[in-house]
N, C-alpha and C. Protein backbone atom coordinates (compact mmCIF):
# COMPACT_ATOMS: atom_id res chain seq x y z
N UNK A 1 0.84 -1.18 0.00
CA UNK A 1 0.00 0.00 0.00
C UNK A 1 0.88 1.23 0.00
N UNK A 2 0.49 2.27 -1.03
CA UNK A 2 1.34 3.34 -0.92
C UNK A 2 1.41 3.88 0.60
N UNK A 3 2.44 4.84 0.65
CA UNK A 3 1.74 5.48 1.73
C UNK A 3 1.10 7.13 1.84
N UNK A 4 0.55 7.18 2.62
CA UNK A 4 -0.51 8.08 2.34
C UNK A 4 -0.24 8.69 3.55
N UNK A 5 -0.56 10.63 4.10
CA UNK A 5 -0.56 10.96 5.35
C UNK A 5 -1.84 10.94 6.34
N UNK A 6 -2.92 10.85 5.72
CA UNK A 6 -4.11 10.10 6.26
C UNK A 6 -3.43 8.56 7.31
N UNK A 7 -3.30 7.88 6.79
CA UNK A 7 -2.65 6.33 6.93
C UNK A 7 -1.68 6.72 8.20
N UNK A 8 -0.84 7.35 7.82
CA UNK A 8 0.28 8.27 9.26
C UNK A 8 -0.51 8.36 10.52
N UNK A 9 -1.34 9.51 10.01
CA UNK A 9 -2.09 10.43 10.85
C UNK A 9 -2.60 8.97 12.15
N UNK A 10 -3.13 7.76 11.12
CA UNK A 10 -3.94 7.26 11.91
C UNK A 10 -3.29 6.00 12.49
N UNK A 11 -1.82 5.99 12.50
CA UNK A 11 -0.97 5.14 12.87
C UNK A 11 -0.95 6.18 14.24
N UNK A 12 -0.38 7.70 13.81
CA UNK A 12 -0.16 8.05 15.11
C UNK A 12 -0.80 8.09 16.34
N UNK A 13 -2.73 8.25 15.76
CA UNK A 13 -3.38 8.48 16.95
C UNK A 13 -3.28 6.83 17.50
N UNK A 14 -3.09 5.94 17.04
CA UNK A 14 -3.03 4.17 17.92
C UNK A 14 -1.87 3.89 18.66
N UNK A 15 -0.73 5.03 17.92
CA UNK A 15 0.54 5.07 19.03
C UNK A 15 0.49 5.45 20.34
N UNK A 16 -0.15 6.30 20.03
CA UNK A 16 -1.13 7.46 21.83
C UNK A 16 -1.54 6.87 22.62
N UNK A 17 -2.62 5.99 21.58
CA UNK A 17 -3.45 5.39 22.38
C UNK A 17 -2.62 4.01 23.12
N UNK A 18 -1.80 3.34 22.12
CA UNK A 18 -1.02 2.46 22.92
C UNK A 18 -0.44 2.93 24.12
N UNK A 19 0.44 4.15 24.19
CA UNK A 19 1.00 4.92 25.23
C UNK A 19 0.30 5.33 26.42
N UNK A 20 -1.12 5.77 25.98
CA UNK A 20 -1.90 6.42 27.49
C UNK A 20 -2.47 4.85 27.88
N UNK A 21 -2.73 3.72 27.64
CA UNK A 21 -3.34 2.16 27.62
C UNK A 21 -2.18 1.70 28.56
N UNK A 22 -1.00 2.20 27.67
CA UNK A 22 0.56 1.14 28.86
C UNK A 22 0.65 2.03 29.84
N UNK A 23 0.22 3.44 29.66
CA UNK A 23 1.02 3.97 31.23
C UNK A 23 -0.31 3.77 32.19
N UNK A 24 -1.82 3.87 31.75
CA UNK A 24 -2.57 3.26 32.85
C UNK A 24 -2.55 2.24 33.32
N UNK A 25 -2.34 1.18 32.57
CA UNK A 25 -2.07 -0.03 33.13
C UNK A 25 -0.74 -0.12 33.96
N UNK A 26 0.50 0.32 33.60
CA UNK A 26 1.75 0.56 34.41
C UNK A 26 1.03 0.80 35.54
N UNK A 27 0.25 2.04 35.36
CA UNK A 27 -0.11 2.77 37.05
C UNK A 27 -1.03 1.96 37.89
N UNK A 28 -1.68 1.39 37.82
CA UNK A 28 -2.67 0.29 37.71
C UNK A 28 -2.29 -0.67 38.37
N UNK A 29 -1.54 -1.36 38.04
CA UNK A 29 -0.66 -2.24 38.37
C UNK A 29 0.09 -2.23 39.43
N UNK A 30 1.16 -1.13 39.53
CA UNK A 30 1.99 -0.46 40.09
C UNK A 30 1.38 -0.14 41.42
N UNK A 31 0.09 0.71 41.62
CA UNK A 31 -1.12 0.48 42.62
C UNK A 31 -1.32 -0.39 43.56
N UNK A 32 -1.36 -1.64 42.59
CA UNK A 32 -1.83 -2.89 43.43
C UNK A 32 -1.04 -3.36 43.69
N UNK A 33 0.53 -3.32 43.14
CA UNK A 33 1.25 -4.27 43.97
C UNK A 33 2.07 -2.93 45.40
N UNK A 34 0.86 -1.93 45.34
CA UNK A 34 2.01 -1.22 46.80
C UNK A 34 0.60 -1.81 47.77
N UNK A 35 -0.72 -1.97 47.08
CA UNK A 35 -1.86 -2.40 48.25
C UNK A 35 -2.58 -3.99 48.43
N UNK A 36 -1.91 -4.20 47.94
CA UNK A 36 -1.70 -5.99 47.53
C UNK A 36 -1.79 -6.76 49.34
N UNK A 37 -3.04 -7.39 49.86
CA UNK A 37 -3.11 -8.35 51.14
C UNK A 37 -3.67 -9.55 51.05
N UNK A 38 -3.60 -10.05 51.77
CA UNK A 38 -3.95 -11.55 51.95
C UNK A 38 -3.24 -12.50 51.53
N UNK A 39 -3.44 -13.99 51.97
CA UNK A 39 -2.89 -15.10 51.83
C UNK A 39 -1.76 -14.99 50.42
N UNK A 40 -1.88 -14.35 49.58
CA UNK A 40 -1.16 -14.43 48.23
C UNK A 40 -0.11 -13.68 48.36
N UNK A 41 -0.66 -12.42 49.46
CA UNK A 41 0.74 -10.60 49.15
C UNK A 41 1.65 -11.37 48.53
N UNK A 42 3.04 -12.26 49.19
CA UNK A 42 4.34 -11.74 48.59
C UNK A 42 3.79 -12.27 47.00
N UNK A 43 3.61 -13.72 46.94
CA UNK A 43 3.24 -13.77 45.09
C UNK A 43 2.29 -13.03 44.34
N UNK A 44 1.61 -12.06 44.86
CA UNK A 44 1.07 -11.62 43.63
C UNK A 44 1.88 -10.07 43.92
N UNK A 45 2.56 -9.50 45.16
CA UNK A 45 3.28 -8.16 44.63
C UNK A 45 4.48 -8.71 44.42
N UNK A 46 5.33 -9.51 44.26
CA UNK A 46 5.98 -10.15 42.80
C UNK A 46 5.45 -9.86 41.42
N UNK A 47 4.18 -10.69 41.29
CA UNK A 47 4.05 -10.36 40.09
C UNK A 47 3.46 -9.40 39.66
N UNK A 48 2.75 -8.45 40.52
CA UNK A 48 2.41 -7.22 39.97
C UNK A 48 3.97 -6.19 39.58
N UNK A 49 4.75 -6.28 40.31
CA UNK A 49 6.15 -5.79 40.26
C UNK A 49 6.98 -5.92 38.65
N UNK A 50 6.73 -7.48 38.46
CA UNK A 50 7.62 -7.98 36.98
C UNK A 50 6.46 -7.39 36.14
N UNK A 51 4.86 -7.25 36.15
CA UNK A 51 5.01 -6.74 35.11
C UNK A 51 4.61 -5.35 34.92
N UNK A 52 4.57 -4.57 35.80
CA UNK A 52 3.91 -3.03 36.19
C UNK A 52 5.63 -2.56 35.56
N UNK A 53 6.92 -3.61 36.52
CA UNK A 53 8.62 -2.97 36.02
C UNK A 53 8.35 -3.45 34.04
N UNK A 54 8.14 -4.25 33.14
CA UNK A 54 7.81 -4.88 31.88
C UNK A 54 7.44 -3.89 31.10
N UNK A 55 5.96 -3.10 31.90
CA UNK A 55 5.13 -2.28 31.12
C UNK A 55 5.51 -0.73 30.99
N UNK A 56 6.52 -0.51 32.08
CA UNK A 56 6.78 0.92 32.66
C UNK A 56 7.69 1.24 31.10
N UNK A 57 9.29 0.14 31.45
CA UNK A 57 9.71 0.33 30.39
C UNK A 57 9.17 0.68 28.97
N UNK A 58 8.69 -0.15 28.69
CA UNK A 58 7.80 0.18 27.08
C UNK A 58 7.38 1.38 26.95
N UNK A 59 6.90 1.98 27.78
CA UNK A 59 6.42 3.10 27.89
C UNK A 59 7.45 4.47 26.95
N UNK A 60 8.36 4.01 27.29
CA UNK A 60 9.60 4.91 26.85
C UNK A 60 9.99 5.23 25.96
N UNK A 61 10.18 3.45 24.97
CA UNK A 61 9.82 3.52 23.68
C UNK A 61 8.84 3.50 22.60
N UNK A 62 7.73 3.25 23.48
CA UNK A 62 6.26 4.07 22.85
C UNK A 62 6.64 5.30 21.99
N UNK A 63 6.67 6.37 23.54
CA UNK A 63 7.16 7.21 23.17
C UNK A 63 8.24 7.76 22.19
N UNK A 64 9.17 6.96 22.28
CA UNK A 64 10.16 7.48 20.82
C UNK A 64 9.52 6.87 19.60
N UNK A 65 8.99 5.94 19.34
CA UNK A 65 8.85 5.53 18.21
C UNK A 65 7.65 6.63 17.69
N UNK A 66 6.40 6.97 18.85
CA UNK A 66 5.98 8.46 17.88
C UNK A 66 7.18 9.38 17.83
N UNK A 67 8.23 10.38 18.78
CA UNK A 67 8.61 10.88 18.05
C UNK A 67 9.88 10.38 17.03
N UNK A 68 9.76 9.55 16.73
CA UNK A 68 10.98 9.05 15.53
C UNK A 68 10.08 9.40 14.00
N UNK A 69 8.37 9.61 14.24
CA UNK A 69 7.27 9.50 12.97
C UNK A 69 7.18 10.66 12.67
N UNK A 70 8.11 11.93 13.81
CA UNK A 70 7.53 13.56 13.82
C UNK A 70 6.37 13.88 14.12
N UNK A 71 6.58 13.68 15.35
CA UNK A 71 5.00 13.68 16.41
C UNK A 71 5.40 13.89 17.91
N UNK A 72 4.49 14.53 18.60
CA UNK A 72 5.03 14.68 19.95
C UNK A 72 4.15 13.64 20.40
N UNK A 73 4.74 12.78 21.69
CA UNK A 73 4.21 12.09 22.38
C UNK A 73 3.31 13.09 23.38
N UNK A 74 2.15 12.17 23.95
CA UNK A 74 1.42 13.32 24.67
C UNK A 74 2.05 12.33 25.89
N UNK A 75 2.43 13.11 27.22
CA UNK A 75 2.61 12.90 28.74
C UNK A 75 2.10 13.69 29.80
N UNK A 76 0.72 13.92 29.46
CA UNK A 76 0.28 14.86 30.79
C UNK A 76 -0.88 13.66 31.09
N UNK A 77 -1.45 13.66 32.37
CA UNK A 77 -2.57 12.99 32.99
C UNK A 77 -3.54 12.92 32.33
N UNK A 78 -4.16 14.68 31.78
CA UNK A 78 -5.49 14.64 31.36
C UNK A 78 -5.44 14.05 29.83
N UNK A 79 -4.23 14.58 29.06
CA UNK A 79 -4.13 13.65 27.83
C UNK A 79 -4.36 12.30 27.74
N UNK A 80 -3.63 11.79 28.80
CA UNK A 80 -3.17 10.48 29.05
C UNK A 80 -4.83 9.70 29.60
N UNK A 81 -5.64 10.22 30.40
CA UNK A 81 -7.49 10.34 30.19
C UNK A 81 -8.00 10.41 29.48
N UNK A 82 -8.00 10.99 28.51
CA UNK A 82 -8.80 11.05 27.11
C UNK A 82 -8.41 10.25 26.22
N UNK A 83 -7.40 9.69 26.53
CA UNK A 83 -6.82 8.92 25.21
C UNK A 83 -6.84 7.46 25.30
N UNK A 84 -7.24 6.89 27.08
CA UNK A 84 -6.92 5.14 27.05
C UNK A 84 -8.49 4.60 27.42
N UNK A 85 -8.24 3.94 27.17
CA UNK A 85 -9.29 2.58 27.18
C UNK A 85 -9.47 1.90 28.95
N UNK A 86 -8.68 2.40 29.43
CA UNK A 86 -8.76 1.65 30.77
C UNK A 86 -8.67 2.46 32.14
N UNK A 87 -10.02 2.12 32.44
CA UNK A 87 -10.57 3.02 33.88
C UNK A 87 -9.63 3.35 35.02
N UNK A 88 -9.84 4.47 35.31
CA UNK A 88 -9.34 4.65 36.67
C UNK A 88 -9.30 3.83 37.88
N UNK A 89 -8.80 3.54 39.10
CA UNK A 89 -9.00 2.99 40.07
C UNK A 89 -8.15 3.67 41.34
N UNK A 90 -9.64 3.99 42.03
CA UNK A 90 -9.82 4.49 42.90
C UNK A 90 -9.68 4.09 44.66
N UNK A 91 -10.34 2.70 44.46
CA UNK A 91 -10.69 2.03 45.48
C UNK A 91 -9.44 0.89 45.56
N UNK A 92 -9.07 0.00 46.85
CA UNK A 92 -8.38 -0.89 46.60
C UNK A 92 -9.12 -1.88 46.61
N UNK A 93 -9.28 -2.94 45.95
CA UNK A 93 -9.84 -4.25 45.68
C UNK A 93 -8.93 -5.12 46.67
N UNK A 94 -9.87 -6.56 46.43
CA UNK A 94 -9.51 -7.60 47.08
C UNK A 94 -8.82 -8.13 46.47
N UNK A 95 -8.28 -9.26 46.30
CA UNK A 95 -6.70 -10.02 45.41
C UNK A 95 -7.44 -10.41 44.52
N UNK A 96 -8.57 -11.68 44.77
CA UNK A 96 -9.15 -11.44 43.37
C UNK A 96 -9.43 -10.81 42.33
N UNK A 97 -10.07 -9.62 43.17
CA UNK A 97 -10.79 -8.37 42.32
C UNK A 97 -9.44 -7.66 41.33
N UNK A 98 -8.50 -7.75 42.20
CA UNK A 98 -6.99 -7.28 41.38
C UNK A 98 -6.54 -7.61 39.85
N UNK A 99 -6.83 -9.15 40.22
CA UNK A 99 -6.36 -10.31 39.55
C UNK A 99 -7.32 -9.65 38.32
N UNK A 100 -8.56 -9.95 38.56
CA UNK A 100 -9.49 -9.92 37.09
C UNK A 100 -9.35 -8.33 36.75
N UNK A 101 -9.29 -7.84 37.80
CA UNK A 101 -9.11 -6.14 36.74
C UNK A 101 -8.31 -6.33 35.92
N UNK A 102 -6.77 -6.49 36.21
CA UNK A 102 -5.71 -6.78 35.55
C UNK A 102 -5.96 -7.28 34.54
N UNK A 103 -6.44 -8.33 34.47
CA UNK A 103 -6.85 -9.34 33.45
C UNK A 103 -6.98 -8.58 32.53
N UNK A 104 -8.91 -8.34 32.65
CA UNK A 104 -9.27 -7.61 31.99
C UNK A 104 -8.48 -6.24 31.26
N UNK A 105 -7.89 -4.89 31.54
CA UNK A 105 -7.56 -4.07 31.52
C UNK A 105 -6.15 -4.96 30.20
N UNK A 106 -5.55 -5.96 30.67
CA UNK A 106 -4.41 -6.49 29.39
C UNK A 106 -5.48 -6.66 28.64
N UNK A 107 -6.41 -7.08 28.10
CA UNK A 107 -7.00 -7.54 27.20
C UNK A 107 -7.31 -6.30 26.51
N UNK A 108 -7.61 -5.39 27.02
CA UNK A 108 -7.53 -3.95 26.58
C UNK A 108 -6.50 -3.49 25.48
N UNK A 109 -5.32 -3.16 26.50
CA UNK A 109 -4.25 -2.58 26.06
C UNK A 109 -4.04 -3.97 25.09
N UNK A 110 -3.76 -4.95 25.08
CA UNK A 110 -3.63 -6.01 23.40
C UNK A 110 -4.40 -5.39 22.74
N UNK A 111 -6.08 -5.40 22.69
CA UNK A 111 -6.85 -4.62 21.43
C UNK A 111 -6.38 -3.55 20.68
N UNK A 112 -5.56 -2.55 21.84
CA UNK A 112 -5.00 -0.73 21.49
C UNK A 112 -3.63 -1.89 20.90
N UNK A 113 -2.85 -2.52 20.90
CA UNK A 113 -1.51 -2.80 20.53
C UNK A 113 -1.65 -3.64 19.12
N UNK A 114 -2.78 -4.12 18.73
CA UNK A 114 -3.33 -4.99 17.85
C UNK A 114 -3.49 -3.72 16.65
N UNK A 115 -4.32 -3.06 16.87
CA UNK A 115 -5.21 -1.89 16.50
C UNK A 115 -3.69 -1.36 15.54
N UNK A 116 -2.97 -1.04 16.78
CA UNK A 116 -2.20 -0.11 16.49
C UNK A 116 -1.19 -0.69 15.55
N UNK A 117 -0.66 -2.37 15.49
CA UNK A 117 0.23 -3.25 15.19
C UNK A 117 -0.30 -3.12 13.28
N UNK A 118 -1.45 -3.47 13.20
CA UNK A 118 -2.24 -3.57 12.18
C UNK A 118 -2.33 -2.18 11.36
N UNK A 119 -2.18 -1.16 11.83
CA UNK A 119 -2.23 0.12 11.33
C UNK A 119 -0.12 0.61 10.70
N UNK A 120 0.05 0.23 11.82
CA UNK A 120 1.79 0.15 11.11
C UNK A 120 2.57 -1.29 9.83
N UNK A 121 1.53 -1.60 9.98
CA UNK A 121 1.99 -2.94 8.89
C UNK A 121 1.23 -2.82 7.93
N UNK A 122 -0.04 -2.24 7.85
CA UNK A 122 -0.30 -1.82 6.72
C UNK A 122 0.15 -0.61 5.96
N UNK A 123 0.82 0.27 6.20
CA UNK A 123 1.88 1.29 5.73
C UNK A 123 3.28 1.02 5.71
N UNK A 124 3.65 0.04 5.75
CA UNK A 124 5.18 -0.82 5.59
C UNK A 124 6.03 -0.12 7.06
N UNK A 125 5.68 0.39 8.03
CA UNK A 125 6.28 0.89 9.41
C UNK A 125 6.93 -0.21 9.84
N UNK A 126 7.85 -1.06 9.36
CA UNK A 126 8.02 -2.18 9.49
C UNK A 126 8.72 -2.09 11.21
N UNK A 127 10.40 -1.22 11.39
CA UNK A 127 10.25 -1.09 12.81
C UNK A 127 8.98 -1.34 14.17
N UNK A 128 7.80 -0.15 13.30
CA UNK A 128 6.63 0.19 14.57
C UNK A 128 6.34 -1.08 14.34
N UNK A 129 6.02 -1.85 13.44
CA UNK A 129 5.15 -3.06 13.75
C UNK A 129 5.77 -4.15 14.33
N UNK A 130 7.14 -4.71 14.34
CA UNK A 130 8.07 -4.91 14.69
C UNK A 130 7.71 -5.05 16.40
N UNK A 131 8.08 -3.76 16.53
CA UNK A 131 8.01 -3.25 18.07
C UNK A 131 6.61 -3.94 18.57
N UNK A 132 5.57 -3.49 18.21
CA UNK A 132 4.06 -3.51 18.26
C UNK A 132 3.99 -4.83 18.56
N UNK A 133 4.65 -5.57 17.72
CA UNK A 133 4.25 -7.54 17.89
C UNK A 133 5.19 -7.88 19.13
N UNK A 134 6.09 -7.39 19.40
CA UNK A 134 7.09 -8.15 20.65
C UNK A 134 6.31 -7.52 21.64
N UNK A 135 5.58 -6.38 21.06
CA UNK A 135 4.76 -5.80 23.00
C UNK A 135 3.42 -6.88 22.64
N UNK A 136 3.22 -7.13 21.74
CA UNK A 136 1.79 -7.85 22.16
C UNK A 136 1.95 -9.65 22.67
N UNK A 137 3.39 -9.70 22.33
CA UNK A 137 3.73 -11.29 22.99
C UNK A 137 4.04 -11.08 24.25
N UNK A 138 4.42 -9.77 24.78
CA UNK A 138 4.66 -9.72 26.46
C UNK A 138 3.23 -9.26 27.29
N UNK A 139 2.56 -8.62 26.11
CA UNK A 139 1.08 -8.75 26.80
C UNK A 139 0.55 -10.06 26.49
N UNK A 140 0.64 -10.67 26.18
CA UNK A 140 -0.18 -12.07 26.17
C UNK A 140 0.44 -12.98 27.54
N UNK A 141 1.48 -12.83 27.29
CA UNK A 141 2.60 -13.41 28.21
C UNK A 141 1.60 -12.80 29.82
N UNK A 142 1.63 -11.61 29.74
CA UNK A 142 1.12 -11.12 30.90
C UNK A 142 -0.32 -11.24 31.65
N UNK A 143 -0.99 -11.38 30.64
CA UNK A 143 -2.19 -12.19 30.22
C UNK A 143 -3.04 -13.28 30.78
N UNK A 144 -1.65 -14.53 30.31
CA UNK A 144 -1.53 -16.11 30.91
C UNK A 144 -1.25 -16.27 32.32
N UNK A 145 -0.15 -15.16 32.55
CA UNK A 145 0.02 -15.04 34.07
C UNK A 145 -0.78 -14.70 34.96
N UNK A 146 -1.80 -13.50 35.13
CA UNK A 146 -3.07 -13.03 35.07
C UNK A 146 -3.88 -13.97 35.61
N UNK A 147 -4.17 -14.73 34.46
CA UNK A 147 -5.62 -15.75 34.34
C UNK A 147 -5.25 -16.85 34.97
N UNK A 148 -3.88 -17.47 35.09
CA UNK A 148 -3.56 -18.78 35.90
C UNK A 148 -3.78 -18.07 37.41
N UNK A 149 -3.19 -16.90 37.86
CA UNK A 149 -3.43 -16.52 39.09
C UNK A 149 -4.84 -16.22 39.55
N UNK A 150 -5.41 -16.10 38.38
CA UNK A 150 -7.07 -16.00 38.89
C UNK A 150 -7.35 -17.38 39.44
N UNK A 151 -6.96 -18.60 38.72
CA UNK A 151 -6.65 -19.59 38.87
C UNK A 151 -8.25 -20.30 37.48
N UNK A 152 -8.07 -19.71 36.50
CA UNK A 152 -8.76 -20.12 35.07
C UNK A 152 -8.33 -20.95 34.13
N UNK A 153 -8.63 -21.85 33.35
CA UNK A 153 -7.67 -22.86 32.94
C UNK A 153 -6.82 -21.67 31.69
């Protein structure tokens, strides 16, 4: 497919959206493993830790890879609100309740990384898509971990 700046335009807004998706979930995450109790604490703020530390990183190069396209990354809160897919949290949940937010909320950010994976491979972004597929095998990865701790087959 040629490329077109329409096609750009709409790679960039799924980059965003990947970006404000990983840093809520980072935060999200990050959350629960500082309010993380019961019978599970040390294993599940372990694993909220490996992957809240997984997701933080990425975050970084989110960010460069929009600006490597000539685009500013957006990093303010309220941007970073308008732009993701995955709710605030307010309240602290129970370990379960953790577990399936989490869950849920990766299944999210994969859709925004899919979205976005699919939008750079159809304009030959071969790097972004590149990138896009190794984050969506560490979200899946993150995923499996997730759902076994829910304890789901």
């Amino acid at each position: 497919m040629p490329f077109r700046k329409g096609n750009m335009d709409s790679l960039l807004e799924a980059l965003k959206k990947v970006l404000a998706d990983s840093f809520a979930f980072y935060l999200k995450t990050h959350y629960f493993h500082w309010n993380v109790t019961g019978d599970d604490f040390y294993q599940l703020h372990l694993l909220f830790e490996t992957i809240y530390t997984e997701v933080y990183e990425s975050v970084d190069v989110t960010a460069e890879h929009i600006r490597s396209l000539n685009a500013f990354a957006p990093g303010s809160f309220s941007r970073f609100a308008a732009l993701t897919s995955i709710a605030d949290e307010t309240t602290i949940p129970d370990c379960q309740s953790m577990l399936m937010t989490l869950y849920d909320d990766n299944n999210l950010l994969l859709t925004t990384l899919v979205d976005a994976y699919n939008k750079a491979n159809s304009i030959n972004e071969i790097g972004v898509a590149n990138y896009l597929q190794d984050r969506i095998i560490q979200q899946k990865k993150h995923g499996w971990m997730l759902k076994a701790s829910i304890g789901e087959n």
